[in-house]
Protein backbone atom coordinates (compact mmCIF):
# COMPACT_ATOMS: atom_id res chain seq x y z
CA UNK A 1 0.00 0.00 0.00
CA UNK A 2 1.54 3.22 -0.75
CA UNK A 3 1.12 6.31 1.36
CA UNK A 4 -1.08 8.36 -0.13
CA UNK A 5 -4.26 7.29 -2.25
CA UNK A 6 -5.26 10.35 -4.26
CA UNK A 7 -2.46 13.15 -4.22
CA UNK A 8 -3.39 16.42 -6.48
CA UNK A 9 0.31 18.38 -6.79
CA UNK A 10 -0.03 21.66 -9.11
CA UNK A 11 3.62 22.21 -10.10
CA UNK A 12 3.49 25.88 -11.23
CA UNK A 13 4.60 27.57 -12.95
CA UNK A 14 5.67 30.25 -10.20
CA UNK A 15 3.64 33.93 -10.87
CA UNK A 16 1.34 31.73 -12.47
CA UNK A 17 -1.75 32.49 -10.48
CA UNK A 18 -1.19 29.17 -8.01
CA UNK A 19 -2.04 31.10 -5.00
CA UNK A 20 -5.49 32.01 -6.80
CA UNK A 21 -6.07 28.66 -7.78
CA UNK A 22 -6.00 27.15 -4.30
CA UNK A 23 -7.48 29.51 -2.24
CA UNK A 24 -10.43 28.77 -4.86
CA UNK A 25 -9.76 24.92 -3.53
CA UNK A 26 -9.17 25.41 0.01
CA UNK A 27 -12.51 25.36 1.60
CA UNK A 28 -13.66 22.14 -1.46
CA UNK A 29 -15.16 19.30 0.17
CA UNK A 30 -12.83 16.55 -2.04
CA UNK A 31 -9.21 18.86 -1.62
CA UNK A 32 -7.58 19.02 1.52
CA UNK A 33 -5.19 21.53 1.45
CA UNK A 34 -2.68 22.49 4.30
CA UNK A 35 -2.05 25.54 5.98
CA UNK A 36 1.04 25.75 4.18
CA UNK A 37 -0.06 26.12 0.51
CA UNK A 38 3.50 25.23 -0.33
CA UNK A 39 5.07 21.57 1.56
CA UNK A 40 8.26 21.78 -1.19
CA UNK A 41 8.39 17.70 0.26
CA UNK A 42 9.34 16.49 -3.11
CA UNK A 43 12.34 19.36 -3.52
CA UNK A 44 13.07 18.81 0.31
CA UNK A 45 13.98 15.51 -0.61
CA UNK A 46 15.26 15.64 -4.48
CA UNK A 47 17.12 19.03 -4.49
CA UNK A 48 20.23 20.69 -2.66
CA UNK A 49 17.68 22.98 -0.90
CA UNK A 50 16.97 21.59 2.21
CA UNK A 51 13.36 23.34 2.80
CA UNK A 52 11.98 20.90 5.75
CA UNK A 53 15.05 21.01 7.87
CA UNK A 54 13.94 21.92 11.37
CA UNK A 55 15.07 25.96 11.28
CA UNK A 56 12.45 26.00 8.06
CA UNK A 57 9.80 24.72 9.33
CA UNK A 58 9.95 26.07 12.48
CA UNK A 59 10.46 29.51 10.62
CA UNK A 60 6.74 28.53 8.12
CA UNK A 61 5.17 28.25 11.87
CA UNK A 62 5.91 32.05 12.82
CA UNK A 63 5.45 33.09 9.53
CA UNK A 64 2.15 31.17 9.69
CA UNK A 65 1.13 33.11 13.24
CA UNK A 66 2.31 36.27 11.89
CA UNK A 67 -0.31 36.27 9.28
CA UNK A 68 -3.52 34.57 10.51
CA UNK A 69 -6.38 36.70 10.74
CA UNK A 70 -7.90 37.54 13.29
CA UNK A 71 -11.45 36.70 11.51
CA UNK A 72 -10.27 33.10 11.46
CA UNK A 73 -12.63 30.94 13.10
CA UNK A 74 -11.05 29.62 16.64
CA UNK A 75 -12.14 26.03 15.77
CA UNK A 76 -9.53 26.81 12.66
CA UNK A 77 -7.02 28.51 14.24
CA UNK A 78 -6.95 25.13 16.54
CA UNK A 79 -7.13 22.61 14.08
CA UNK A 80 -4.18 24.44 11.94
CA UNK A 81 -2.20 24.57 14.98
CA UNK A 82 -2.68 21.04 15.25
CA UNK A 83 -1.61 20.06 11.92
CA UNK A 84 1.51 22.03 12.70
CA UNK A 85 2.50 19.48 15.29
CA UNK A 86 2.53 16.83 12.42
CA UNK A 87 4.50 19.26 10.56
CA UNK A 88 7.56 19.58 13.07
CA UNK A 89 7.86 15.70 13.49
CA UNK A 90 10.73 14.17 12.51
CA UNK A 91 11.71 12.14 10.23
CA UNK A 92 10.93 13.86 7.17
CA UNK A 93 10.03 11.30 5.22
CA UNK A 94 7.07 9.85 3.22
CA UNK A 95 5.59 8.37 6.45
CA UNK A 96 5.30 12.52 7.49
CA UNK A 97 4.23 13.65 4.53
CA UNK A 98 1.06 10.50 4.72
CA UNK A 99 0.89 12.40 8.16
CA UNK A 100 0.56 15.87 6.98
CA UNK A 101 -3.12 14.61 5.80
CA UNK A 102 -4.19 12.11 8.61
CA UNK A 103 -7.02 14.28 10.10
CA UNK A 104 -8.51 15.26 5.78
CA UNK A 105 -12.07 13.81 7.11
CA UNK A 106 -13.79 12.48 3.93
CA UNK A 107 -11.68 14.79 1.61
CA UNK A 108 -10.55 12.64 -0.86
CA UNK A 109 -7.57 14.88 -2.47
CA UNK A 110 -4.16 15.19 -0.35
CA UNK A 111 -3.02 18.81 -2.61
CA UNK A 112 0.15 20.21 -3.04
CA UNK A 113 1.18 23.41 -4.25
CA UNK A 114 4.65 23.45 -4.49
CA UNK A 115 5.55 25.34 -7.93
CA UNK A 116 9.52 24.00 -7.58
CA UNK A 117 8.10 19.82 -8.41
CA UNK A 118 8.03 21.85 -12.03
CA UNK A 119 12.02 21.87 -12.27
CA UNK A 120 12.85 18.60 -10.61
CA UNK A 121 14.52 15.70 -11.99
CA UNK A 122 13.26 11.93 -13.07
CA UNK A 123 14.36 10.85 -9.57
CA UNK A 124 11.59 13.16 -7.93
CA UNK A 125 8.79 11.86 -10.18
CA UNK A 126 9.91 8.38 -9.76
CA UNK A 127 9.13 9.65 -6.17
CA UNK A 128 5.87 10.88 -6.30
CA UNK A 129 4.76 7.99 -9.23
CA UNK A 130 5.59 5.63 -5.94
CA UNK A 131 4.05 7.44 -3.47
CA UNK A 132 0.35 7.24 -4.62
CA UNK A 133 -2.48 5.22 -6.47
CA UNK A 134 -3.95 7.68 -8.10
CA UNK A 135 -1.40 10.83 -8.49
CA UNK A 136 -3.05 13.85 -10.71
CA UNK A 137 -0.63 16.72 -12.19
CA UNK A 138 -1.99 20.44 -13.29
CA UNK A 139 0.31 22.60 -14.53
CA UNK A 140 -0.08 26.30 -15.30
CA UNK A 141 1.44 28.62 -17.66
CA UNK A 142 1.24 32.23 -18.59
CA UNK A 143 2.50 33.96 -21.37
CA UNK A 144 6.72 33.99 -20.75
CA UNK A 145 7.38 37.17 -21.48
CA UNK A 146 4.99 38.59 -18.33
CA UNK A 147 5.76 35.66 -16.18
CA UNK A 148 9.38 36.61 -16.18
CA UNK A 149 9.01 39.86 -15.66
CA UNK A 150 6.59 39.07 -12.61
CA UNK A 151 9.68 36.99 -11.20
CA UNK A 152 11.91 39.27 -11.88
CA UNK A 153 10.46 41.84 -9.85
CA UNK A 154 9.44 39.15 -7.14
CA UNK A 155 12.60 38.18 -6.98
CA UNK A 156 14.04 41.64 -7.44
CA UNK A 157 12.46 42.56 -4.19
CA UNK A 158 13.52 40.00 -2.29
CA UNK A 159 17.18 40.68 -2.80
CA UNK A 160 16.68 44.47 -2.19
CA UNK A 161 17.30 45.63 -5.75
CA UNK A 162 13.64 46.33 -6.73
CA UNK A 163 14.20 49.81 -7.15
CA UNK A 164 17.41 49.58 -9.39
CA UNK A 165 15.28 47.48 -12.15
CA UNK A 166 14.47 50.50 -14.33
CA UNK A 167 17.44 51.77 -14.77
CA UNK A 168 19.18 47.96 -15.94
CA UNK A 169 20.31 47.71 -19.14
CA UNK A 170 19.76 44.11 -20.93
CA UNK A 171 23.29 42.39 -19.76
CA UNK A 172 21.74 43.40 -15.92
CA UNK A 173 18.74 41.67 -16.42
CA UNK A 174 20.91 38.27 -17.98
CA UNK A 175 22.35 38.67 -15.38
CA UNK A 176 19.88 38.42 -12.83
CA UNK A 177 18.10 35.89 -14.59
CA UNK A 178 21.46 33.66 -14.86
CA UNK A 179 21.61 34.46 -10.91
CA UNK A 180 18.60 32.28 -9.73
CA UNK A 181 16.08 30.06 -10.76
CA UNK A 182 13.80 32.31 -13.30
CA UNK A 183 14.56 30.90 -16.02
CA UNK A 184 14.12 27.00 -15.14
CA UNK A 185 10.27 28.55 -13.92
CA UNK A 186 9.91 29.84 -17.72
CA UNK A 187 11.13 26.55 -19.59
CA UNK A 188 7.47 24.89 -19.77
CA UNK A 189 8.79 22.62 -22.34
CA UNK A 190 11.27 20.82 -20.17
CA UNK A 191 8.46 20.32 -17.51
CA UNK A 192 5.44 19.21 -20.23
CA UNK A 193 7.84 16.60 -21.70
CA UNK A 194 8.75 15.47 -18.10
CA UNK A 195 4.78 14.80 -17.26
CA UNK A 196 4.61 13.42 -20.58
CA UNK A 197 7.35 10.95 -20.02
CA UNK A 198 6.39 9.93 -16.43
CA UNK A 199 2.34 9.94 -16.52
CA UNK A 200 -0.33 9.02 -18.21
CA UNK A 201 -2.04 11.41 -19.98
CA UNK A 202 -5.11 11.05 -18.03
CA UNK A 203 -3.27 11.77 -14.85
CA UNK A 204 -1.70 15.46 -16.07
CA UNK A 205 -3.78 18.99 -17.03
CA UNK A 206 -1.99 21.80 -18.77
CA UNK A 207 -3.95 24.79 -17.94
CA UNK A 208 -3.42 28.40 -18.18
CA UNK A 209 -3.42 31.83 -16.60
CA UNK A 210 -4.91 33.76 -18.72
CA UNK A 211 -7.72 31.87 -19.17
CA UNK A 212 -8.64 31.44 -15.64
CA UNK A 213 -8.52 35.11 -15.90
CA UNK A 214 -10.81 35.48 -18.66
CA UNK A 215 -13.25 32.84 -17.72
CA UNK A 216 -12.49 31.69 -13.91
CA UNK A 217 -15.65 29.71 -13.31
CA UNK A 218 -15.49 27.77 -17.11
CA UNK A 219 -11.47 26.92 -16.25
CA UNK A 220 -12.54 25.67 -12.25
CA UNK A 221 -15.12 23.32 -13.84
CA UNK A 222 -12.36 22.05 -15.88
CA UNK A 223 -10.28 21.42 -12.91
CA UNK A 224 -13.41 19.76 -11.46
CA UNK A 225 -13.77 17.18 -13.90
CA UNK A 226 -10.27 16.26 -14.22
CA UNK A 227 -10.07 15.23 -10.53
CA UNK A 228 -13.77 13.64 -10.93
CA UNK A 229 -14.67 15.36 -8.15
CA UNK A 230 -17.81 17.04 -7.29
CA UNK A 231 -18.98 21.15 -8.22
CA UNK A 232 -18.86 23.69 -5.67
CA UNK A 233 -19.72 27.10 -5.76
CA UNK A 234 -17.34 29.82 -5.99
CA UNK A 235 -17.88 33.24 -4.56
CA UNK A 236 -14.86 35.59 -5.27
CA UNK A 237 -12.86 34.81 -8.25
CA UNK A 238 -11.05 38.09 -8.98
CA UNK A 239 -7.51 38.17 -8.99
CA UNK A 240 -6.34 39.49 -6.03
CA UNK A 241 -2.40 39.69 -7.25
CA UNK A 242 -1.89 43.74 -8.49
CA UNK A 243 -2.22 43.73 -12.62
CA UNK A 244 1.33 44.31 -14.02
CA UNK A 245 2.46 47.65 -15.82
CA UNK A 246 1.59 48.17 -18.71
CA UNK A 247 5.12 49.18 -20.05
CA UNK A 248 7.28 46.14 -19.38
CA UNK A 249 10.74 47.69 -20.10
CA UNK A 250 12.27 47.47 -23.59
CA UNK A 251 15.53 46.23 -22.29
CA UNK A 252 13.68 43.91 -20.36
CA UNK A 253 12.32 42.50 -23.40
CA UNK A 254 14.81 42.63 -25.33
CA UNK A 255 17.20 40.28 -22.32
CA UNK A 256 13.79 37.70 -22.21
CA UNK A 257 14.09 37.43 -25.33
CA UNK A 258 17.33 36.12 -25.92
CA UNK A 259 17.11 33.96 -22.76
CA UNK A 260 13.65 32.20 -23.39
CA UNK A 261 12.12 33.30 -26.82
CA UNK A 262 13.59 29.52 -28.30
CA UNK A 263 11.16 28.39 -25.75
CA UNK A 264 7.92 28.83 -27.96
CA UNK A 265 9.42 26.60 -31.00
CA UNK A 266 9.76 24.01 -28.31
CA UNK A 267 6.43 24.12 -27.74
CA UNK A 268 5.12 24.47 -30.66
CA UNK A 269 7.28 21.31 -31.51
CA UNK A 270 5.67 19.80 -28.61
CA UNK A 271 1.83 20.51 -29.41
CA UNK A 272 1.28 22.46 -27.08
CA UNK A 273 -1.14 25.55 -27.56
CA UNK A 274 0.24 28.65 -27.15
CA UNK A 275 -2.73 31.30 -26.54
CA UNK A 276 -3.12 34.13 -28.87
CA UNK A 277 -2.69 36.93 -26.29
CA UNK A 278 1.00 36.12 -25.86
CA UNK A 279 3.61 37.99 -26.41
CA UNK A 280 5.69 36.43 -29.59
CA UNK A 281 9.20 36.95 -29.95
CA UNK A 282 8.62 38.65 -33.23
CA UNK A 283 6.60 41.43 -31.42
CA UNK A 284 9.48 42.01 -29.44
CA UNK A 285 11.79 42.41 -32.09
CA UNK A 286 9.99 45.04 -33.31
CA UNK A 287 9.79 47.34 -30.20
């Protein structure tokens, strides 16, 4: 028997509207999600990155307490802080993970949400292939061009440099880009041939951002039916995230471009659609 009967992971891509998609799953009566949106279990345990060591997790629980609401039910609150006690066990190990979801009720969904399963290896989905009868994959992309830049100024402000990104000329923003992970988050390519190699294609949805933008309920019923799992209704499905400005910076593009515009003839070569509204490499060229 393996450890988990039904696991859901969405694998990104990162700025890809994730956080929107599972706060419209978090309250579903088939998805259990955690109070961590974001386990990383799978990178924990296939990447140098050790995520779950004790000083992390102990660091998610503060950040957690931090920012609960105070609107948060009590009943909640006391169940979350429960599930944190699971959390802080050790081992970290498949037997914790199995207990990260112990108390799901009749949910029938375990969910994960960690964006970095896009950019592991074939170790980590020999991993999660073992660790479940029924494992389901959806995978979101936006357009590259405004996904990037979304990291970028993420990431950007992270390291204390958001303010300096205007004024960067296109070997700064290589730069940056070659300084972190952005561009493994904008090779979809790499991660659609990965599901294709190690699932079924029954078990793996491609989906995108801009159309859960442009029709949210139409793209949620989609989601629906490729878990086989039951409607709900949903009452807020604007995008909470701030829109992006309109003027991306010509430099910018002109730095994405070189770095990721190869990536649409990969997937064209793989099938996959690419949506109308996004922005071509050809349209750059011409700025």
């Amino acid at each position: 028997m393996k450890a988990l009967d039904n696991l859901w992971l969405n694998v990104g891509a990162m700025k890809s509207g994730t956080s929107w998609l599972a706060r419209q799953f978090e309250d579903h009566p088939d998805v259990f999600l955690t109070p961590i949106k974001e386990i990383h279990y799978f990178a924990h345990v296939h990447s140098p990155v050790k995520f779950l060591d004790r000083n992390g997790r102990v660091e998610a629980l503060k950040t957690y307490i931090n920012w609960v609401s105070t609107d948060l039910h009590p009943d909640i609150l006391k169940f979350n802080l429960r599930w944190f006690e699971s959390y802080l066990d050790e081992p970290v190990d498949d037997i914790w993970f199995r207990n990260l979801y112990k108390d799901r009720g009749a949910k029938r969904y375990c969910a994960e949400f960690s964006n970095i399963t896009a950019v592991l290896d074939e170790t980590a989905w020999a991993h999660i292939k073992n660790i479940s009868d029924n494992v389901k994959v959806t995978y979101t992309m936006r357009d590259p061009f405004v996904r990037l830049w979304s990291h970028t100024r993420f990431q950007a402000q992270i390291n204390g440099v958001f303010h300096q990104i205007p004024t960067w000329r296109e070997t700064e923003y290589r730069a940056f880009f070659d300084s972190g992970d952005l561009l493994q988050h904008s090779c979809y390519s790499h991660t659609i041939s990965k599901l294709r190699h190690n699932l079924e294609p029954h078990q793996y949805r491609l989906i995108y951002f801009e159309d859960f933008r442009d029709n949210p309920l139409k793209e949620l019923r989609g989601v629906e039916q490729f878990l086989s799992i039951e409607q709900k209704d949903y009452f807020n499905l604007e995008f909470h995230n701030p829109s992006l400005p309109l003027g991306i910076p010509g430099q910018f593009l002109l730095a994405a471009q070189r770095a990721i515009g190869s990536e649409f003839d990969s997937l064209d070569h793989l099938g996959a659609r690419i949506p109308t509204s996004w922005t071509l490499p050809e349209r750059v060229s011409k700025e």
